[in-house]
C-alpha atoms as a PDB file:
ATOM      1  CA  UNK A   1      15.540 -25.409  22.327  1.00  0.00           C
ATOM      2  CA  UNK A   2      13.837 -28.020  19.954  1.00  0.00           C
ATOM      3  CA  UNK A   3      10.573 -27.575  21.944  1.00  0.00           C
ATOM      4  CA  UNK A   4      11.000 -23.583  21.010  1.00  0.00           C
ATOM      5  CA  UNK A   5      11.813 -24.488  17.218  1.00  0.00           C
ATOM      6  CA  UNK A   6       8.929 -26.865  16.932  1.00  0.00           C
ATOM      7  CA  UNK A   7       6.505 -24.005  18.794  1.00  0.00           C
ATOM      8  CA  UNK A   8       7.866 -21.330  16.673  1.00  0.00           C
ATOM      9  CA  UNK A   9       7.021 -23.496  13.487  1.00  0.00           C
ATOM     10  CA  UNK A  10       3.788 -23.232  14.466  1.00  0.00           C
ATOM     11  CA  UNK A  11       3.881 -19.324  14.907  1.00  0.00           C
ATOM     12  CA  UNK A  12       5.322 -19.346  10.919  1.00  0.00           C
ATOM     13  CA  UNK A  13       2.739 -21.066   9.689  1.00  0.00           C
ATOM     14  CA  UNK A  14      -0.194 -18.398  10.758  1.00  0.00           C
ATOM     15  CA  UNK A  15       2.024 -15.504  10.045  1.00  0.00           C
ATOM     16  CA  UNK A  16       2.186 -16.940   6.512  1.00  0.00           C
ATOM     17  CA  UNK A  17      -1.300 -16.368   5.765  1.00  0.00           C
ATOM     18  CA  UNK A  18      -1.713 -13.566   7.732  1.00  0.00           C
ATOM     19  CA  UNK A  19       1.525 -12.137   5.570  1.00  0.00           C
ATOM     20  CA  UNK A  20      -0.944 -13.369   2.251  1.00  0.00           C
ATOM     21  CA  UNK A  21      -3.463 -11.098   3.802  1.00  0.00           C
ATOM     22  CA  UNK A  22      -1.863  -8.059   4.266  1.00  0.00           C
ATOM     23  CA  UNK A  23      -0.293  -8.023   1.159  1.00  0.00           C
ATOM     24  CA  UNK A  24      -3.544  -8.849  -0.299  1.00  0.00           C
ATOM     25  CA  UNK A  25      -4.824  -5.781   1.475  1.00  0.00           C
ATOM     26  CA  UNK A  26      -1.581  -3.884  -0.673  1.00  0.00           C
ATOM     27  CA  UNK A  27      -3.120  -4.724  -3.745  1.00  0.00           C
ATOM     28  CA  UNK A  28      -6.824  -4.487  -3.098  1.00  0.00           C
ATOM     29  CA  UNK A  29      -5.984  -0.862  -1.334  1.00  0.00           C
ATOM     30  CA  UNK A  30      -3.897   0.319  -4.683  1.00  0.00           C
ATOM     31  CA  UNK A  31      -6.436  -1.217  -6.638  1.00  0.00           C
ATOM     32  CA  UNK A  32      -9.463   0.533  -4.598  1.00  0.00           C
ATOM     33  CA  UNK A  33      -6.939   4.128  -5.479  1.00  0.00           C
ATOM     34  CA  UNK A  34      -6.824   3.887  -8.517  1.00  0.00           C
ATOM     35  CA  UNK A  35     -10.576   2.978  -9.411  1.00  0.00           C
ATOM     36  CA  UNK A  36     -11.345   6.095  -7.404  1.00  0.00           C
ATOM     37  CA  UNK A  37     -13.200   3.977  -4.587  1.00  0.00           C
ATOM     38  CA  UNK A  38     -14.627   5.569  -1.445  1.00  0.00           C
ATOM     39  CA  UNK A  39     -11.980   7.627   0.939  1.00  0.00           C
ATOM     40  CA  UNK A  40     -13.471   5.275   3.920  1.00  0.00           C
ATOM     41  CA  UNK A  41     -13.188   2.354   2.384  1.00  0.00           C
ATOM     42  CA  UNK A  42      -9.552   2.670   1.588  1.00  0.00           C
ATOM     43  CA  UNK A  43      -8.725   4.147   5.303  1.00  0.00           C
ATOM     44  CA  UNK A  44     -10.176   0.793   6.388  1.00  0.00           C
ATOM     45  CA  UNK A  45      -8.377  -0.950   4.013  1.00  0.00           C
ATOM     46  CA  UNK A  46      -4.635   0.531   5.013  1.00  0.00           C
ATOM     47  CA  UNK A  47      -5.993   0.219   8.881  1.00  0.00           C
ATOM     48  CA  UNK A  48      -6.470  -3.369   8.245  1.00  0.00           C
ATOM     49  CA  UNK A  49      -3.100  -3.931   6.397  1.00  0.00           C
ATOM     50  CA  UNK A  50      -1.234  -2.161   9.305  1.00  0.00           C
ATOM     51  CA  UNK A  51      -2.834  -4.255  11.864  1.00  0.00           C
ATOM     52  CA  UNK A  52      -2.019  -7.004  10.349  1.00  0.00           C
ATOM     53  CA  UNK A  53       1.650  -6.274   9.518  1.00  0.00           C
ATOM     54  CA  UNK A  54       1.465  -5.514  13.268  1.00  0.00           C
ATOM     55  CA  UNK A  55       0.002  -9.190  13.818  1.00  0.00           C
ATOM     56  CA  UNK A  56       2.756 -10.490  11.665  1.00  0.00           C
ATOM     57  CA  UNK A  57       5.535  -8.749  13.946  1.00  0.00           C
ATOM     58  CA  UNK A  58       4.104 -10.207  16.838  1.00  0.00           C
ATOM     59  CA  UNK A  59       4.335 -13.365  15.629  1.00  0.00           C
ATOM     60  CA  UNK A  60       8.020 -13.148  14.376  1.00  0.00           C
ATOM     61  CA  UNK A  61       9.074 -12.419  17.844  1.00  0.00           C
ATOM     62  CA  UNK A  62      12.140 -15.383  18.893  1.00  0.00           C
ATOM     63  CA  UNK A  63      12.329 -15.594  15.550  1.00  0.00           C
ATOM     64  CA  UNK A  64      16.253 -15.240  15.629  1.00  0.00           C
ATOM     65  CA  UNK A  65      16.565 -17.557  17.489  1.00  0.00           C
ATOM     66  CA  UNK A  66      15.337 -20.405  14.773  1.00  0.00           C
ATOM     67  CA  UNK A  67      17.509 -18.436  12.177  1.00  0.00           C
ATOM     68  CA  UNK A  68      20.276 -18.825  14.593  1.00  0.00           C
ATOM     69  CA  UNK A  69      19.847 -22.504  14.922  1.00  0.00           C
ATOM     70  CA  UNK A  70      19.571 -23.228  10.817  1.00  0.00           C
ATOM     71  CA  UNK A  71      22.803 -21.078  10.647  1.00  0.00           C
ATOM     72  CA  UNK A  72      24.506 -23.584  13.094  1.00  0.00           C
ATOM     73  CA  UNK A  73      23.255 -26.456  10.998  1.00  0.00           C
ATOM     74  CA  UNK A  74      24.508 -25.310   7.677  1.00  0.00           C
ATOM     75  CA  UNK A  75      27.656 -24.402   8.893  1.00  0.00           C
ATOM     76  CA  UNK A  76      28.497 -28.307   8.704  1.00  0.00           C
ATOM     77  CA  UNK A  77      27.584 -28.602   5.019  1.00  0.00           C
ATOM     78  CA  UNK A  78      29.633 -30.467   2.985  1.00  0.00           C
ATOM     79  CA  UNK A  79      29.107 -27.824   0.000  1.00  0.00           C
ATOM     80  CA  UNK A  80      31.329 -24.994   0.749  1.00  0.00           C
ATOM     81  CA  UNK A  81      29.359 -22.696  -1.332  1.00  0.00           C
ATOM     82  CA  UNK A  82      25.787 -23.679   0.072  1.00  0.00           C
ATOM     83  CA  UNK A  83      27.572 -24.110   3.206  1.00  0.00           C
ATOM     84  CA  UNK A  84      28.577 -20.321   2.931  1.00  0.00           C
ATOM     85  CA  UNK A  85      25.448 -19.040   1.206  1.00  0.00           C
ATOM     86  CA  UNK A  86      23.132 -20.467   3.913  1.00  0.00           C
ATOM     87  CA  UNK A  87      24.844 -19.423   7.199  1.00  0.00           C
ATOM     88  CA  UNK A  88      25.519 -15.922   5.814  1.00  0.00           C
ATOM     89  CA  UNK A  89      21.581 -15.842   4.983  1.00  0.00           C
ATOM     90  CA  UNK A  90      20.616 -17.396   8.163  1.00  0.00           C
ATOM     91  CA  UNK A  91      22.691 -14.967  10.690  1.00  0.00           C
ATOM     92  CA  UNK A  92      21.160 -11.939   8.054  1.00  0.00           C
ATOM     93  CA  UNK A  93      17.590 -13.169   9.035  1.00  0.00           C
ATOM     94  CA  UNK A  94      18.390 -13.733  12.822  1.00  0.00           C
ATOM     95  CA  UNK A  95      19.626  -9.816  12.292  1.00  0.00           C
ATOM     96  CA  UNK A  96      16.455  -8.697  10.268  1.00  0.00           C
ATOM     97  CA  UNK A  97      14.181 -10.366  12.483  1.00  0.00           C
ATOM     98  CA  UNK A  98      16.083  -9.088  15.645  1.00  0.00           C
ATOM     99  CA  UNK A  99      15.466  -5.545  14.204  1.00  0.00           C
ATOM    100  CA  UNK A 100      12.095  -6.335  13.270  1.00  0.00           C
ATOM    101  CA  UNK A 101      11.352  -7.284  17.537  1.00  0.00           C
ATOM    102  CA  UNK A 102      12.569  -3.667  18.131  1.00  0.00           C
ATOM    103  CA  UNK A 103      10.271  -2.119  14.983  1.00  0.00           C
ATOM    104  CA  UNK A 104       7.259  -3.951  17.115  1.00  0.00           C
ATOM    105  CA  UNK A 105       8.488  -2.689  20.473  1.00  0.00           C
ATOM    106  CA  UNK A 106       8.579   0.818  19.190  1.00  0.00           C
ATOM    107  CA  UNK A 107       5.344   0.270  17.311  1.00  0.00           C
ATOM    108  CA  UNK A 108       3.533  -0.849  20.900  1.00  0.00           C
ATOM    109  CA  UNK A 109       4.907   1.686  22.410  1.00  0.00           C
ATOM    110  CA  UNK A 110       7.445  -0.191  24.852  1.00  0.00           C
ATOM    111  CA  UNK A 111      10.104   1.532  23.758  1.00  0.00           C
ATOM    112  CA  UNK A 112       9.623   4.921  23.313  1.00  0.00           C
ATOM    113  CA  UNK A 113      10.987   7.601  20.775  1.00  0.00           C
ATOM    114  CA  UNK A 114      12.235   4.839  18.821  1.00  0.00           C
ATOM    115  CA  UNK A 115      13.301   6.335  15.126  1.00  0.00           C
ATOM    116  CA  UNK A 116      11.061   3.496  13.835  1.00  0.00           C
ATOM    117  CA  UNK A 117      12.054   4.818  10.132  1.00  0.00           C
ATOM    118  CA  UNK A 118      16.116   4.162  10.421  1.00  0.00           C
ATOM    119  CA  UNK A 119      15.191   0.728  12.189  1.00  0.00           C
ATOM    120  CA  UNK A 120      12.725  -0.567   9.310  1.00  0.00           C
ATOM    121  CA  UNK A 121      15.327   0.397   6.918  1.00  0.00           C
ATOM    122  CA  UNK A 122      18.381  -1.369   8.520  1.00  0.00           C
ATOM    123  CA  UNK A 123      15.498  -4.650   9.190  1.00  0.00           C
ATOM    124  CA  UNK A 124      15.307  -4.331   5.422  1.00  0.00           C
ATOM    125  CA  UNK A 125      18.721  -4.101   4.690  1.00  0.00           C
ATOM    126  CA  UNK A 126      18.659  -7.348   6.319  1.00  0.00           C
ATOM    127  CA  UNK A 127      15.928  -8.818   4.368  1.00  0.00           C
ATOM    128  CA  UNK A 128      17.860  -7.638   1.085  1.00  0.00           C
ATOM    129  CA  UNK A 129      21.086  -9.372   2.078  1.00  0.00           C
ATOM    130  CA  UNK A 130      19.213 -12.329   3.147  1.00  0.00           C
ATOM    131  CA  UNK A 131      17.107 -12.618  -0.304  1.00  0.00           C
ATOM    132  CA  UNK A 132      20.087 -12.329  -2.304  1.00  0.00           C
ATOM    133  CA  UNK A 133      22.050 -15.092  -1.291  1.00  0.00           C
ATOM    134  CA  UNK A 134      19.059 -17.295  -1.051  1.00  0.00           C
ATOM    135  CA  UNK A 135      18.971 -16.516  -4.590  1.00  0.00           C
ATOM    136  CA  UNK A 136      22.466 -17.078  -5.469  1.00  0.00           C
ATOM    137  CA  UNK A 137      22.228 -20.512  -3.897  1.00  0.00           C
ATOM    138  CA  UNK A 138      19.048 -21.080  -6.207  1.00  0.00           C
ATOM    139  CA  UNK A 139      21.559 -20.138  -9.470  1.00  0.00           C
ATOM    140  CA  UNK A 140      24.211 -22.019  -7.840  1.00  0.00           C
ATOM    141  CA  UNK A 141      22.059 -25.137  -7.141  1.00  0.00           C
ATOM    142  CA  UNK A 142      20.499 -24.699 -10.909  1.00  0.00           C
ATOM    143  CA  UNK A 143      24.005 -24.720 -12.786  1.00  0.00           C
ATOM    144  CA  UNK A 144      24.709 -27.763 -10.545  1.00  0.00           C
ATOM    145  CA  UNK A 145      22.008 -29.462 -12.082  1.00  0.00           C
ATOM    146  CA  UNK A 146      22.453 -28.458 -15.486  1.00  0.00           C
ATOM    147  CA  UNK A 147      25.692 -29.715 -15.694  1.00  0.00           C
ATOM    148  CA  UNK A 148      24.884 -32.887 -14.404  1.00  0.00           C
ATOM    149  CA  UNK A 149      22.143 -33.299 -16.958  1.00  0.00           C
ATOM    150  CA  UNK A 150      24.205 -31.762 -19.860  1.00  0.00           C
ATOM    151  CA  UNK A 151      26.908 -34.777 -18.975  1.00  0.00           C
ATOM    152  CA  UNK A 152      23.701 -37.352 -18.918  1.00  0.00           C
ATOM    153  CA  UNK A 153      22.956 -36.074 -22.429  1.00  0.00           C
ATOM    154  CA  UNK A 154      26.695 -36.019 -23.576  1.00  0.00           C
ATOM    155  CA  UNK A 155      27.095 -39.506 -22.443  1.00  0.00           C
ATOM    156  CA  UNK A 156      23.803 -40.495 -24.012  1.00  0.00           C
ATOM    157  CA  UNK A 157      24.449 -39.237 -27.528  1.00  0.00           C
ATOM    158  CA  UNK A 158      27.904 -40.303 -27.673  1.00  0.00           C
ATOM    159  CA  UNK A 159      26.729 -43.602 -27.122  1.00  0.00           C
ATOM    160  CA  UNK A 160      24.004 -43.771 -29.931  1.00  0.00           C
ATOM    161  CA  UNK A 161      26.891 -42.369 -32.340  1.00  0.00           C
ATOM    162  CA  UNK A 162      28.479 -45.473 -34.733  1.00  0.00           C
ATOM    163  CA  UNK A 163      32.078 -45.478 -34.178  1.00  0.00           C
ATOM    164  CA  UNK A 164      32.657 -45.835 -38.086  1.00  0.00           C
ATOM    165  CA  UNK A 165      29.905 -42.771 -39.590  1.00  0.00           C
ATOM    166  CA  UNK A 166      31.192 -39.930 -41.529  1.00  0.00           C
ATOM    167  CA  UNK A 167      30.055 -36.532 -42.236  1.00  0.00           C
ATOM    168  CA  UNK A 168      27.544 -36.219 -46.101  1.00  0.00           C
ATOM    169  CA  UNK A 169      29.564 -35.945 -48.878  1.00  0.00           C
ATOM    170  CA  UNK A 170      28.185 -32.086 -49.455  1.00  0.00           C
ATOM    171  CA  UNK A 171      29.364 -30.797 -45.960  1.00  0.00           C
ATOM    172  CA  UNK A 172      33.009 -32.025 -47.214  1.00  0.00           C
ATOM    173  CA  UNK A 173      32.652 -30.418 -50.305  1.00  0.00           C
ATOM    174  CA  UNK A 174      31.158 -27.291 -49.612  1.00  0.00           C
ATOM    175  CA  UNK A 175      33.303 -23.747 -49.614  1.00  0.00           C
ATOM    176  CA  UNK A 176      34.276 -22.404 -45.803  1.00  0.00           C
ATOM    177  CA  UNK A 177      31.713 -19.980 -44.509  1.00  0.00           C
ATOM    178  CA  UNK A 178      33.152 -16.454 -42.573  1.00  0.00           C
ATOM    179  CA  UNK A 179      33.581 -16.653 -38.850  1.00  0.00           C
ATOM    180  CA  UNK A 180      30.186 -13.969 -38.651  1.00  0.00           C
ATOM    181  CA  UNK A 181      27.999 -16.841 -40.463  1.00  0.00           C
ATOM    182  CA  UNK A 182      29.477 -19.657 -38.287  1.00  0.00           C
ATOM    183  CA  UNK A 183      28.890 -18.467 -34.996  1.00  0.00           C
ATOM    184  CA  UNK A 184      25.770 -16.564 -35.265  1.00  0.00           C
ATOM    185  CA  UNK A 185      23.920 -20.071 -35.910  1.00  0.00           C
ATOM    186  CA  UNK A 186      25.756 -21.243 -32.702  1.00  0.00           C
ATOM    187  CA  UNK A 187      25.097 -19.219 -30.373  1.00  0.00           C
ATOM    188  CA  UNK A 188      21.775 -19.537 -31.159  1.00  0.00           C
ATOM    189  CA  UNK A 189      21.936 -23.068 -31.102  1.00  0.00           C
ATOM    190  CA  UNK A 190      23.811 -22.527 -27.338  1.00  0.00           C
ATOM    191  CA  UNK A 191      20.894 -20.626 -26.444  1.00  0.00           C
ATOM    192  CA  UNK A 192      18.240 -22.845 -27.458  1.00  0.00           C
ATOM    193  CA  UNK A 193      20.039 -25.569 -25.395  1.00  0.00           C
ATOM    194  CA  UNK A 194      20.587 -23.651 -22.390  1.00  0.00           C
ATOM    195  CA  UNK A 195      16.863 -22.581 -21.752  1.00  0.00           C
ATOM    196  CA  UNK A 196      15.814 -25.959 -22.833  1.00  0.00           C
ATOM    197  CA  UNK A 197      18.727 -27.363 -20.153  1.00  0.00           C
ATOM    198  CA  UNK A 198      16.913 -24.703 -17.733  1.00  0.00           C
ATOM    199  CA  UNK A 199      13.194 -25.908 -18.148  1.00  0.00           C
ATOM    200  CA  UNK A 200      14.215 -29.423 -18.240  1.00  0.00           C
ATOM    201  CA  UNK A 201      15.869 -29.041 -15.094  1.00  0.00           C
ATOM    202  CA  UNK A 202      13.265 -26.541 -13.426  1.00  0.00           C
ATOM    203  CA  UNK A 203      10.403 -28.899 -14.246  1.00  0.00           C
ATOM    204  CA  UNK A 204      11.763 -32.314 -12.696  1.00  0.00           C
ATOM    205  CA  UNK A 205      12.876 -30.196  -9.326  1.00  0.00           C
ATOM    206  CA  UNK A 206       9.780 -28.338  -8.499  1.00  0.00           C
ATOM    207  CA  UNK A 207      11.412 -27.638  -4.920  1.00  0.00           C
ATOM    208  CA  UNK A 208      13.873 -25.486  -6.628  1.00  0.00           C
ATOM    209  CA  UNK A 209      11.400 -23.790  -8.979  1.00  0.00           C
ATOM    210  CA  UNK A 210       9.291 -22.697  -6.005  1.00  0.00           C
ATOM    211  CA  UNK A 211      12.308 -21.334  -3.819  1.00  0.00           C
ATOM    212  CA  UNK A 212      13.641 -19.144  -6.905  1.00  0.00           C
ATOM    213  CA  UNK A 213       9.862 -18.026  -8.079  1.00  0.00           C
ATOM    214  CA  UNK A 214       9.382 -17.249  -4.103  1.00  0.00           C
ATOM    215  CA  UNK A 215      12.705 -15.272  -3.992  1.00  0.00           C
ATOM    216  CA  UNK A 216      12.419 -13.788  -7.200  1.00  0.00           C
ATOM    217  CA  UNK A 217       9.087 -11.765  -5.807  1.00  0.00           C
ATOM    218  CA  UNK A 218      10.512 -11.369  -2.463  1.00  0.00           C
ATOM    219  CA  UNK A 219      13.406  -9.382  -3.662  1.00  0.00           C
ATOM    220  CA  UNK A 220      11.348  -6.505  -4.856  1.00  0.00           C
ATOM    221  CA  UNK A 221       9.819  -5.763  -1.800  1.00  0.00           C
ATOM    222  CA  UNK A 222      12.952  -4.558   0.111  1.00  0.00           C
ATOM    223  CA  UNK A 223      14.005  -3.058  -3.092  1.00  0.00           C
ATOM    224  CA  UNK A 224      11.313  -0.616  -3.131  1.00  0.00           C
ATOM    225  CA  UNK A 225      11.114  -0.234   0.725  1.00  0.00           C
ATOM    226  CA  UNK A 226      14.574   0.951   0.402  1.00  0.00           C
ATOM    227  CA  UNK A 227      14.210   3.122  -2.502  1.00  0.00           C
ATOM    228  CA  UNK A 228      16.867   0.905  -4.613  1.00  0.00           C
ATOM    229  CA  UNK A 229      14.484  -0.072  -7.080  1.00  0.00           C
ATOM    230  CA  UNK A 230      10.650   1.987  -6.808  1.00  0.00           C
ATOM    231  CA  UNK A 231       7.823  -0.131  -8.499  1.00  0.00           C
ATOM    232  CA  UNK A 232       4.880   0.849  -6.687  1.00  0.00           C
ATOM    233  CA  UNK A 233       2.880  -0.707  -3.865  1.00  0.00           C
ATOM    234  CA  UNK A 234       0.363  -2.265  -6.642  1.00  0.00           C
ATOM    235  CA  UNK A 235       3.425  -4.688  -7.617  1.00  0.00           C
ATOM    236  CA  UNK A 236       4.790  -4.996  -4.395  1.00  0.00           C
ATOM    237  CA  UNK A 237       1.294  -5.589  -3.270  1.00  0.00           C
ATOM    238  CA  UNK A 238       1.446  -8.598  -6.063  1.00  0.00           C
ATOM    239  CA  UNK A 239       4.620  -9.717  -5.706  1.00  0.00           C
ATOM    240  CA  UNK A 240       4.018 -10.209  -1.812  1.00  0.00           C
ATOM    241  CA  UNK A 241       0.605 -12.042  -2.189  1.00  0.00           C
ATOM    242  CA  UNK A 242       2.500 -14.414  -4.911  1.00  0.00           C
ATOM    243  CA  UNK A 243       5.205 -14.975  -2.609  1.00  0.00           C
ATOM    244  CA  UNK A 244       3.508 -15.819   0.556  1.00  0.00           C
ATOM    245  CA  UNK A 245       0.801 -18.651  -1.244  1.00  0.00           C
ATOM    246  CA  UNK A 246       4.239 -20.302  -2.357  1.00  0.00           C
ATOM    247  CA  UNK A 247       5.304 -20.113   1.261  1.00  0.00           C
ATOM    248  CA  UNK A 248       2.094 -21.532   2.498  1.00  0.00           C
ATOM    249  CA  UNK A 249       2.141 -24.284  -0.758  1.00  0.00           C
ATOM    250  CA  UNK A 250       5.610 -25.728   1.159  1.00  0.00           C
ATOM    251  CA  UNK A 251       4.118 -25.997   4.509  1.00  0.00           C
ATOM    252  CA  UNK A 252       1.313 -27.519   3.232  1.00  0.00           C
ATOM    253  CA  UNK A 253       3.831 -30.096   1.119  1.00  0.00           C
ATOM    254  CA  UNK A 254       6.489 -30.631   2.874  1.00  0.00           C
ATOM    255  CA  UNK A 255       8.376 -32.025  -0.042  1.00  0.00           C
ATOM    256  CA  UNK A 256       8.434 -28.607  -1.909  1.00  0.00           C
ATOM    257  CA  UNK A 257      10.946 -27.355   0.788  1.00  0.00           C
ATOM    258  CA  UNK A 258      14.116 -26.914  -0.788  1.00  0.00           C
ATOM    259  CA  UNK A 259      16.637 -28.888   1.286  1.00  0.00           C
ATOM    260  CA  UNK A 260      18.626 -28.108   3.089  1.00  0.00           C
END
């Protein structure tokens, strides 16, 4: 089995860039539409994105198996949230990829009369299950950290504070100001904190900014595919390419991998 895993890591790194190519192809084909380029030109163009989505099924195949595996690893994490997050995502892939071995057979022809339409839907199904709890374990993961770095400020403040200082002489004086007036300034102020919490945290954990960037674009591919949410193969096409060079960026540095 680790032999298998350790080949099949191999097989996921090609159909990475091959994935970067075809949904380069997306955009340069939706591009080449609608600059009213050559009728040939854009045949080749889809021709060459099909063979290569082809190439990219091909490559998935056993697939489930390594999503299988990583879902009886994180079963065992400590986190129950992560712990429940992960394995649900895991056994989604092992199903998406499972239906993606029978879009391939159907596509090759070994299984014939295959209703290859209702089995790329339910693969994508799959996919959208999968993406969305990735995602919520990005949030999840991201208020973890927040908090922890809210407390490290908390603590850090309180302890610059002199025990015996007292507010100006003016604040004590002045009249009290209507609820409306008070709170409008803080929530601002709460606002301004948060995102500043959220890009402090974002940009001293890269690994976590890469996984919810990567997720972020992944999630509008099944969208569209299933007619949830239609934006058009030009921003799929985008979304896809964006996706897959962040994929490639984490194989190439290891230590972008969001772990576990």
């Amino acid at each position: 089995m680790d032999s298998w895993v350790r080949f099949n890591a191999q097989s996921q790194a090609k159909e990475k860039v091959i994935r970067a190519a075809q949904y380069a192809c997306t955009l340069l084909g939706y591009t080449l539409h609608k600059g009213g380029a050559a009728a040939d030109l854009q045949k080749t163009v889809r021709q060459l994105e099909a063979h290569m989505s082809l190439t990219r099924k091909l490559l998935r195949l056993g697939n489930s198996v390594e999503a299988l595996e990583a879902a009886k690893r994180s079963i065992h994490l400590s986190d129950s949230v992560l712990r429940l997050c992960l394995t649900i995502s895991h056994l989604n892939r092992a199903m998406y990829f499972a239906c993606d071995n029978v879009l391939w057979a159907g596509k090759t022809g070994l299984i014939s009369k295959l209703d290859q339409h209702k089995w790329s839907q339910r693969s994508f199904r799959y996919y959208l299950f999968a993406l969305i709890l990735n995602l919520t374990r990005d949030v999840y993961e991201l208020c973890l950290l927040m908090e922890s770095e809210a407390r490290y400020r908390t603590a850090k403040s309180s302890s610059s504070l002199c025990p015996g200082s007292t507010p100006p002489a003016d604040l004590l004086s002045s009249p009290p100001a209507s609820p409306a007036m008070v709170a409008l300034p803080f929530m601002g102020a709460w606002l301004r904190r948060q995102l500043h919490l959220v890009v402090t945290v974002l940009y001293s954990n890269p690994p976590l900014l890469l996984d919810l960037v990567k997720n972020s674009c992944d999630i509008f591919i099944p969208l569209d595919r299933l007619g949830i949410y239609s934006t058009g193969p030009g921003f799929v096409g985008a979304c896809g390419l964006a996706s897959s060079v962040l994929s490639v960026l984490a194989m190439v540095h290891p230590w972008l991998k969001l772990k576990p």
